[in-house]
C-alpha atoms as a PDB file:
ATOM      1  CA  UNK A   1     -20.546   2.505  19.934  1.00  0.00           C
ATOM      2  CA  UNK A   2     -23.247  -0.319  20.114  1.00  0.00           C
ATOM      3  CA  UNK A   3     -24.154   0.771  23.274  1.00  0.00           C
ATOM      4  CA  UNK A   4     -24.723   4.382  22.779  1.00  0.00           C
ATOM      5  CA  UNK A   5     -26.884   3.097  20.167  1.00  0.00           C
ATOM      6  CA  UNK A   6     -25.470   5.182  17.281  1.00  0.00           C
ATOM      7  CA  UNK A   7     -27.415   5.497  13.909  1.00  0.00           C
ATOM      8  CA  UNK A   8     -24.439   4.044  12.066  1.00  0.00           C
ATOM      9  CA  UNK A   9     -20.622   2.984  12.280  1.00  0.00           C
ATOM     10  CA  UNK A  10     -17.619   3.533   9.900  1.00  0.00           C
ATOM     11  CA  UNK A  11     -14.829   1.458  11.155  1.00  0.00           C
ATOM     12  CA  UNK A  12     -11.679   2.495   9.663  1.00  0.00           C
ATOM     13  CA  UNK A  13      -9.309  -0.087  11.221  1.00  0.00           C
ATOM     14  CA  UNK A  14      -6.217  -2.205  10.172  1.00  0.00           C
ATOM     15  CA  UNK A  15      -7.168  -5.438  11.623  1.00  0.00           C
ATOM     16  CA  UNK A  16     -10.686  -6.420  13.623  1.00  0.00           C
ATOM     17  CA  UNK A  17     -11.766  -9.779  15.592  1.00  0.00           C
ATOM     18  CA  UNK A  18     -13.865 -11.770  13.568  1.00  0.00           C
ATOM     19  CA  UNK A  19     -16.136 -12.095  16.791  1.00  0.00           C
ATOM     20  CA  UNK A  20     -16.605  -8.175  16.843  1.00  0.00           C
ATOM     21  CA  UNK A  21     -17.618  -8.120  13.332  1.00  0.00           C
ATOM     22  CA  UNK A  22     -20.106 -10.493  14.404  1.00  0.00           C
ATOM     23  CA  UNK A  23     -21.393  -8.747  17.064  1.00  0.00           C
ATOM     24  CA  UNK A  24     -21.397  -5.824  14.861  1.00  0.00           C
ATOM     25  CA  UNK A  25     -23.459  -7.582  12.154  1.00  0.00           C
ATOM     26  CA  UNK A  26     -25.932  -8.889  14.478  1.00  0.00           C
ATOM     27  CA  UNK A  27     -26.227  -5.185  15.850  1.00  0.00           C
ATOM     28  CA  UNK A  28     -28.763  -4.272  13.028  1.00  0.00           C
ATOM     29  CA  UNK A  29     -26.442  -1.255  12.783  1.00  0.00           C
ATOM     30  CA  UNK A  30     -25.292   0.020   9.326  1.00  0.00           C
ATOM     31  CA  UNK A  31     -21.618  -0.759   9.105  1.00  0.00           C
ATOM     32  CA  UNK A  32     -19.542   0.237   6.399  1.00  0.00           C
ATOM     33  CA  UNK A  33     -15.637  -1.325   6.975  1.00  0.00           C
ATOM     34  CA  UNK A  34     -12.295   0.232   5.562  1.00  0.00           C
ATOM     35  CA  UNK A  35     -10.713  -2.503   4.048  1.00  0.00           C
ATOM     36  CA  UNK A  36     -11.662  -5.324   6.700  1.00  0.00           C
ATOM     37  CA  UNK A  37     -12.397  -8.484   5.421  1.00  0.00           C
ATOM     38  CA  UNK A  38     -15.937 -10.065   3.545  1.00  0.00           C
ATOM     39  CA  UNK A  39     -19.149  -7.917   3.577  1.00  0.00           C
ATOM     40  CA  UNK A  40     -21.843  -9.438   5.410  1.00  0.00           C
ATOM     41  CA  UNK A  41     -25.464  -8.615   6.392  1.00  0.00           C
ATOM     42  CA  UNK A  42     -25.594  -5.080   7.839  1.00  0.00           C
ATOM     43  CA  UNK A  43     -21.773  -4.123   6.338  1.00  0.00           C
ATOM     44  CA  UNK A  44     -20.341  -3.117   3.794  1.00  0.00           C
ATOM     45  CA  UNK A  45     -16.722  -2.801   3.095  1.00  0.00           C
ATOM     46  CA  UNK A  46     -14.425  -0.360   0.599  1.00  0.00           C
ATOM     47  CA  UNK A  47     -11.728  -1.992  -0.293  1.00  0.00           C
ATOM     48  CA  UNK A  48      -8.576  -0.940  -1.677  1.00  0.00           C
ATOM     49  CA  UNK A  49      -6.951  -2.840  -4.664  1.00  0.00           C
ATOM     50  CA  UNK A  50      -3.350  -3.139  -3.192  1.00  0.00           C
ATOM     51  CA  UNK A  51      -2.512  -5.919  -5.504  1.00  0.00           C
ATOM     52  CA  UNK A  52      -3.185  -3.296  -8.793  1.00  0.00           C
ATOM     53  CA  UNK A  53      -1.840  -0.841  -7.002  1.00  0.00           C
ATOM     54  CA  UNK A  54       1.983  -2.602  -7.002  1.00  0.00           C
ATOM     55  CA  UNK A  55       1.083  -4.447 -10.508  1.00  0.00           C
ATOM     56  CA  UNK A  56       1.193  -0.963 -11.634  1.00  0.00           C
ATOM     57  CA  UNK A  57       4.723   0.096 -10.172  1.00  0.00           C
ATOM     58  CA  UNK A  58       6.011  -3.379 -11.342  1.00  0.00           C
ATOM     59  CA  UNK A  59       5.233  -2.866 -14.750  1.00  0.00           C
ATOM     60  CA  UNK A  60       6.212   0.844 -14.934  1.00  0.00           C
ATOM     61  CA  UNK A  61       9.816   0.246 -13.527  1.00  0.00           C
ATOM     62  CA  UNK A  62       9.763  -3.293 -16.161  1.00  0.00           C
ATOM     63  CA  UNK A  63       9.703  -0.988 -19.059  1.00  0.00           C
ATOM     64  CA  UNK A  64      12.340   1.123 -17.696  1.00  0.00           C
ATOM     65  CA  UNK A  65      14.337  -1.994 -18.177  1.00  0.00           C
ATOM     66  CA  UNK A  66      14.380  -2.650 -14.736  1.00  0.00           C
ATOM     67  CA  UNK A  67      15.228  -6.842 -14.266  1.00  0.00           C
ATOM     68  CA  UNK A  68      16.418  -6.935 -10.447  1.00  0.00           C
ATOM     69  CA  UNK A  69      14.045  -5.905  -7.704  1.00  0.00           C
ATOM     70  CA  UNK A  70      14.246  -5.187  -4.337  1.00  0.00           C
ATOM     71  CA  UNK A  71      11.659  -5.545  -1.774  1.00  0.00           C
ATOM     72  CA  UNK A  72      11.645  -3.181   1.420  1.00  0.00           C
ATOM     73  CA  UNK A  73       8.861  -4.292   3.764  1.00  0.00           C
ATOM     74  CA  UNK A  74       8.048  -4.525   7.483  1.00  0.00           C
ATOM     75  CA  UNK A  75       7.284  -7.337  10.441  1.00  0.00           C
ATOM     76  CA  UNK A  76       3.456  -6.492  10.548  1.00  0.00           C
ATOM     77  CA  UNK A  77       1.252  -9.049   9.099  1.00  0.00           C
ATOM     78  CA  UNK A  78      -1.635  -7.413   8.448  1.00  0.00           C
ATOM     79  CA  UNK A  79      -4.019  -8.186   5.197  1.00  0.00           C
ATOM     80  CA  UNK A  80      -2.998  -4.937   2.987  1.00  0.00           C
ATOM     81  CA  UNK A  81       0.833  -5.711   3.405  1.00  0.00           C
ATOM     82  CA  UNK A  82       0.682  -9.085   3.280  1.00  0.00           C
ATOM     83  CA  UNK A  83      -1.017  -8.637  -0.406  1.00  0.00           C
ATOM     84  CA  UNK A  84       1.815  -6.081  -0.986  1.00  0.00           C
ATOM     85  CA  UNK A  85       4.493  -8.001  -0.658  1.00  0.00           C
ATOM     86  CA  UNK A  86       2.372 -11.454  -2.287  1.00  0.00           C
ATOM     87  CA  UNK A  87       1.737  -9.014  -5.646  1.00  0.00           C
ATOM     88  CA  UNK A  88       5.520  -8.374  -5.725  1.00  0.00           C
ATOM     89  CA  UNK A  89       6.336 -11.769  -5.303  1.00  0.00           C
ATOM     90  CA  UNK A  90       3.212 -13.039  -8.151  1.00  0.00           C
ATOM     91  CA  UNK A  91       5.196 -10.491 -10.526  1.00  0.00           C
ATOM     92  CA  UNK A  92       8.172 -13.383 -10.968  1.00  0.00           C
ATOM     93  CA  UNK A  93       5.896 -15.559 -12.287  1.00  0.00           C
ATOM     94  CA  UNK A  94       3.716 -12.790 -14.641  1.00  0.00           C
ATOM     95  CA  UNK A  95       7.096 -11.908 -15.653  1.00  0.00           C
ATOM     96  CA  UNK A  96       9.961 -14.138 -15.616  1.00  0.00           C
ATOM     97  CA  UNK A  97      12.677 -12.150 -16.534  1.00  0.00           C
ATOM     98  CA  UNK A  98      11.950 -10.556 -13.078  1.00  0.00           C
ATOM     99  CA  UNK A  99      14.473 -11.264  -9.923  1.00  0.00           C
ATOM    100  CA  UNK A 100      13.209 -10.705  -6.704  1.00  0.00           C
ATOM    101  CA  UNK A 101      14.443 -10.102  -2.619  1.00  0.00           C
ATOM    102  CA  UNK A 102      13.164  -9.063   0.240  1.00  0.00           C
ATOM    103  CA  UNK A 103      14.120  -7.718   3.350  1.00  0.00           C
ATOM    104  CA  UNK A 104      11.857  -6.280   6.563  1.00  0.00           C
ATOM    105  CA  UNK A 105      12.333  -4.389   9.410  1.00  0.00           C
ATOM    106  CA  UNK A 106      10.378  -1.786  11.612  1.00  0.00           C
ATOM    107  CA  UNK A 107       7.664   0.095   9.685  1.00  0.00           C
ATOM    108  CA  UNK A 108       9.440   3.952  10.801  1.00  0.00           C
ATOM    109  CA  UNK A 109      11.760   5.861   9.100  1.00  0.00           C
ATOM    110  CA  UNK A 110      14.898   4.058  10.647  1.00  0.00           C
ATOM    111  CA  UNK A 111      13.145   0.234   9.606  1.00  0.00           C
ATOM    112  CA  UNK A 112      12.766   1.245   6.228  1.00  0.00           C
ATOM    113  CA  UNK A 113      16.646   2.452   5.974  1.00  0.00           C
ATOM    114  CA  UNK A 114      17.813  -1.079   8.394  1.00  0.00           C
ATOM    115  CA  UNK A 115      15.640  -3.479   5.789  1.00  0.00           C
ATOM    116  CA  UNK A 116      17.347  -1.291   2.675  1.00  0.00           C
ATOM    117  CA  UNK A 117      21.074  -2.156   4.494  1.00  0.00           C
ATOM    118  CA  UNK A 118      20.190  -5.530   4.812  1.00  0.00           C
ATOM    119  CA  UNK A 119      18.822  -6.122   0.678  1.00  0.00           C
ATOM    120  CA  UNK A 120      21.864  -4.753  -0.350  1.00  0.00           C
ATOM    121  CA  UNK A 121      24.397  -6.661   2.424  1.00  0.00           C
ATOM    122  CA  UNK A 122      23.606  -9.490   0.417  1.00  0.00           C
ATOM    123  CA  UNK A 123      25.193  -8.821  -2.941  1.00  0.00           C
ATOM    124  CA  UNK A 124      21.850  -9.509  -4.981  1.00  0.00           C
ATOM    125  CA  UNK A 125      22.588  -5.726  -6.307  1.00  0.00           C
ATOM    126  CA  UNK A 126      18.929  -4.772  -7.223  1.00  0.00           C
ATOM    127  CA  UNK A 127      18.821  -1.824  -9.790  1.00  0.00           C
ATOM    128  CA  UNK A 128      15.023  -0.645  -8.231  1.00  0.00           C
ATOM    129  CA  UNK A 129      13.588  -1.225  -4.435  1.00  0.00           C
ATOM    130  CA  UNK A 130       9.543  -0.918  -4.026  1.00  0.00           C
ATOM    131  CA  UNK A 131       8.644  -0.299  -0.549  1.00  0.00           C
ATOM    132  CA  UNK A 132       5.659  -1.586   1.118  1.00  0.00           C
ATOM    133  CA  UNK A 133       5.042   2.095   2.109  1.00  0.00           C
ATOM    134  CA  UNK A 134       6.233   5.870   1.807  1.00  0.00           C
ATOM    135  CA  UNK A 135       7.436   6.035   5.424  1.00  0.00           C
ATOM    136  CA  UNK A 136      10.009   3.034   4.556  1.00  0.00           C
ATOM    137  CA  UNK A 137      10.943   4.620   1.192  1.00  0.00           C
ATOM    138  CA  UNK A 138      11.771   7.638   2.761  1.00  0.00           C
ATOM    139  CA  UNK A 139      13.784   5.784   5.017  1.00  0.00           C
ATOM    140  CA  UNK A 140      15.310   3.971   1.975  1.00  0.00           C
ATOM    141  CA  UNK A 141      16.149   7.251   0.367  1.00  0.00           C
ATOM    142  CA  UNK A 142      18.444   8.474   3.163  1.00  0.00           C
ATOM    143  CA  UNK A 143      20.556   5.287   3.336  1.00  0.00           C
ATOM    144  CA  UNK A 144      21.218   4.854  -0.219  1.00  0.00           C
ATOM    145  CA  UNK A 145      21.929   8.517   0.355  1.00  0.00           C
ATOM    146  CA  UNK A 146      24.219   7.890   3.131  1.00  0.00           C
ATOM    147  CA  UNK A 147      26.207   5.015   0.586  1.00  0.00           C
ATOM    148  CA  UNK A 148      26.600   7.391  -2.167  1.00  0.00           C
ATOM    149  CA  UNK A 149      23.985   5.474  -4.515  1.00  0.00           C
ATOM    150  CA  UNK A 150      22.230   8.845  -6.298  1.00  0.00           C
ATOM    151  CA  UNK A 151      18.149   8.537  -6.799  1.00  0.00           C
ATOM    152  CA  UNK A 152      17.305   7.809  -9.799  1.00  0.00           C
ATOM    153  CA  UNK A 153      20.369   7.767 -11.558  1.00  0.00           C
ATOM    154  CA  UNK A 154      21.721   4.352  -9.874  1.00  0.00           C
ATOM    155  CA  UNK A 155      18.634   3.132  -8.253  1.00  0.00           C
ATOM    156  CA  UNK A 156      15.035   4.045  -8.224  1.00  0.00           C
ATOM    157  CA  UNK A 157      12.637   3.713  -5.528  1.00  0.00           C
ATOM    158  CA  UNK A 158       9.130   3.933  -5.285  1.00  0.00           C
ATOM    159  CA  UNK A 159       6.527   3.925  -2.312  1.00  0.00           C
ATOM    160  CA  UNK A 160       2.436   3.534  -1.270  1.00  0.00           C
ATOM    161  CA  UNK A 161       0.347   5.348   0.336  1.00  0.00           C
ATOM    162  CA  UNK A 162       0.781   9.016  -1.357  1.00  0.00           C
ATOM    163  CA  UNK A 163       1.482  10.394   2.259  1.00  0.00           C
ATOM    164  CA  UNK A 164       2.434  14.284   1.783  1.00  0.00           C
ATOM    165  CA  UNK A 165       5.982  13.831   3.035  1.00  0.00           C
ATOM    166  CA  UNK A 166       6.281  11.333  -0.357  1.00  0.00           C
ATOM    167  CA  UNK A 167       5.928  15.142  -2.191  1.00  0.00           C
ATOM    168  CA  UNK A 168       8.231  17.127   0.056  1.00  0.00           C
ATOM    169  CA  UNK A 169      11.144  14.369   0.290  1.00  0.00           C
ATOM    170  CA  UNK A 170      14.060  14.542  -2.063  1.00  0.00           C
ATOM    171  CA  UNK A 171      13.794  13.049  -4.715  1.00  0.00           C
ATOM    172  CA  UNK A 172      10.140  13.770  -4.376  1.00  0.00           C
ATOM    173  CA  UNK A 173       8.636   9.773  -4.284  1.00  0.00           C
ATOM    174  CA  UNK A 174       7.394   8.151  -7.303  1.00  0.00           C
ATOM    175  CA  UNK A 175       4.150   6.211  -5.465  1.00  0.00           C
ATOM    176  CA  UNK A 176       0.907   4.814  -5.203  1.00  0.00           C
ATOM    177  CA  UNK A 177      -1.961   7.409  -4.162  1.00  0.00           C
ATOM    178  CA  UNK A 178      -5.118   5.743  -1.751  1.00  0.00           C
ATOM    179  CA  UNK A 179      -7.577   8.090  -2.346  1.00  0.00           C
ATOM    180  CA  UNK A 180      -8.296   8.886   1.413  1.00  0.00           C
ATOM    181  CA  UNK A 181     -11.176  11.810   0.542  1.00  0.00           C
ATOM    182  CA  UNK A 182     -12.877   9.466  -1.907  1.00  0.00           C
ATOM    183  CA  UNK A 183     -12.901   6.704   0.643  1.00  0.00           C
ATOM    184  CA  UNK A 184     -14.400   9.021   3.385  1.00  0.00           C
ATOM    185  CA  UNK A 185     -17.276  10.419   1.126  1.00  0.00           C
ATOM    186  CA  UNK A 186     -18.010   6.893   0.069  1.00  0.00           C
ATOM    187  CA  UNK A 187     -18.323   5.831   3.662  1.00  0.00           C
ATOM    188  CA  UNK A 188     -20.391   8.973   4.840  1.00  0.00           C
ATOM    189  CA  UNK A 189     -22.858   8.304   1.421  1.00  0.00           C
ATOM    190  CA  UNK A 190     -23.471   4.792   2.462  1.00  0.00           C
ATOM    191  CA  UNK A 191     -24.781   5.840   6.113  1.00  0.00           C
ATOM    192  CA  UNK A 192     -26.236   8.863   5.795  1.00  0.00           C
ATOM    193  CA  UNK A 193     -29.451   8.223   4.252  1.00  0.00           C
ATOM    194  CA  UNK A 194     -30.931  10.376   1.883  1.00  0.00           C
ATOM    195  CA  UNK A 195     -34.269  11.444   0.269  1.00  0.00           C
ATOM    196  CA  UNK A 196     -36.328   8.301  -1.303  1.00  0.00           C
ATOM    197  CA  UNK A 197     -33.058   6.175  -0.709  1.00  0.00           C
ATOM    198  CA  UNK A 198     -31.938   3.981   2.194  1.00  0.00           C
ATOM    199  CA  UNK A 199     -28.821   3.767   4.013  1.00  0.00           C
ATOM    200  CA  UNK A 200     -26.707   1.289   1.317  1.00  0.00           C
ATOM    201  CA  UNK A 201     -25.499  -1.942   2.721  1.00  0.00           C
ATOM    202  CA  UNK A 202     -24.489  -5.486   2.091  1.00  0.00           C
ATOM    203  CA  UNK A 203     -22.314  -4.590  -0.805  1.00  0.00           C
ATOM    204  CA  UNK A 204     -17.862  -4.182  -1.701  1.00  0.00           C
ATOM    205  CA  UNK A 205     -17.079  -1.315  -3.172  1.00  0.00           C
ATOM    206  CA  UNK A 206     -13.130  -1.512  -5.024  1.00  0.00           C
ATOM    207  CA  UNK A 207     -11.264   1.342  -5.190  1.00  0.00           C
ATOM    208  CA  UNK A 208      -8.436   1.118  -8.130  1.00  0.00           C
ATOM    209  CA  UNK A 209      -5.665   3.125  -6.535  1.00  0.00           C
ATOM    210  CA  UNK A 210      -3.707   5.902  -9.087  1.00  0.00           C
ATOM    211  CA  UNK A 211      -0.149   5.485  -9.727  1.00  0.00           C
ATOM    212  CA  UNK A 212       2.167   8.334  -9.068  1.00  0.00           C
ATOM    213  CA  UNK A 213       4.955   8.944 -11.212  1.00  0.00           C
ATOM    214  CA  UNK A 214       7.836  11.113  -9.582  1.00  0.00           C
ATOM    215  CA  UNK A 215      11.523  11.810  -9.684  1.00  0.00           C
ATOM    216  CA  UNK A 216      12.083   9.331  -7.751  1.00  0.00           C
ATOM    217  CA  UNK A 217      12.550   6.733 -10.698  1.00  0.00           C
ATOM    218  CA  UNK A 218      13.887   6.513 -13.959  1.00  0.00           C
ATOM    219  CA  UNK A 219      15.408   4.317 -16.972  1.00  0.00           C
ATOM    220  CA  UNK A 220      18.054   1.298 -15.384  1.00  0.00           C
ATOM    221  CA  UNK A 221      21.379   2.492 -15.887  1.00  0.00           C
ATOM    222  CA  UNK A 222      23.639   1.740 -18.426  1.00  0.00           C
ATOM    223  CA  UNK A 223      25.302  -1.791 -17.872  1.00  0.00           C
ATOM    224  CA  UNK A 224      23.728  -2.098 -14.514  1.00  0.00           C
END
């Protein structure tokens, strides 16, 4: 993109080399990042407040009386689900009545159901999972399925992301919604310049992400 010397760049990419972003800010091209890393000169970054985004699902299933959770994650170790799985972990010590475990596997349908066999294979009995996304909730959903364990009656489950098949699965998926359409009008305001205003940059923009509430969970049961 540097060399075809366009007017501006929107990079909208999980991880980058710190030596690209370099060679990016020395570019004198507007950059605006998607959730990668510090803003420097010539970038700007919207980030995504992961951490309130699972705060929120942590305290919603709390006051459904929920006391054991269940982690379902994946091997990547990129930033956003690496400050997933830290705000889950944080929540013990926010709330201490909280119990905590974790298991991880591939981030597809099938890892998502593997990492749910493996939280429960260890007896810890957790009465709601959070998953680090709605692909491995899904995948979740069919293995307690599969085990007999109904949705939301005897466990609840939430995911992130607010992809559409989070709507269309059954139960539909209580989640947490990125606003994607937001994001991409932020990004195309901050390099398309416009009348008596120049293209915006050196700044961090934080978007608060909206929690989701479907059937997916509900009150813990009765003696669990």
């Amino acid at each position: 993109m540097i060399g075809r010397r366009v007017a501006g760049l929107a990079a909208i990419v999980s991880e980058m080399a710190p030596e690209l972003i370099e060679e990016l800010a020395e570019s004198r091209i507007p950059v605006v990042f998607y959730d990668v890393g510090t803003p420097r000169k010539n970038i700007a970054n919207i980030r995504v407040n992961y951490r309130r985004g699972i705060e929120k699902v942590i305290d919603y299933l709390h006051s459904l009386g929920h006391r054991r959770l269940g982690f379902v994650g994946h091997h990547a170790i990129l930033g956003p689900i690496n400050e997933r799985m830290k705000a889950v972990m944080d929540a013990v010590a926010r709330i201490p009545s909280l119990e905590v475990r974790t298991s991880a596997d591939a981030d597809t349908l099938e890892g998502g159901r593997q990492a749910t066999r493996s939280l429960l294979a260890t007896g810890f009995g957790p009465t709601a999972i959070i998953c680090v996304n709605d692909v491995t909730a899904v995948g979740a959903l069919y293995e307690l399925r599969e085990r007999g364990i109904r949705v939301p009656q005897d466990m609840s489950v939430t995911g992130f992301d607010n992809v559409k098949l989070s709507e269309f699965c059954y139960p539909a998926l209580t989640t947490v919604h990125i606003p994607r359409d937001r994001i991409g009008h932020i990004m195309c305001d901050r390099l398309l310049p416009k009348a008596g205003r120049a293209v915006v940059t050196d700044l961090e923009i934080v978007i608060d992400p909206e929690f989701v509430v479907r059937d997916s969970t509900g009150p813990v049961k009765a003696g669990a």
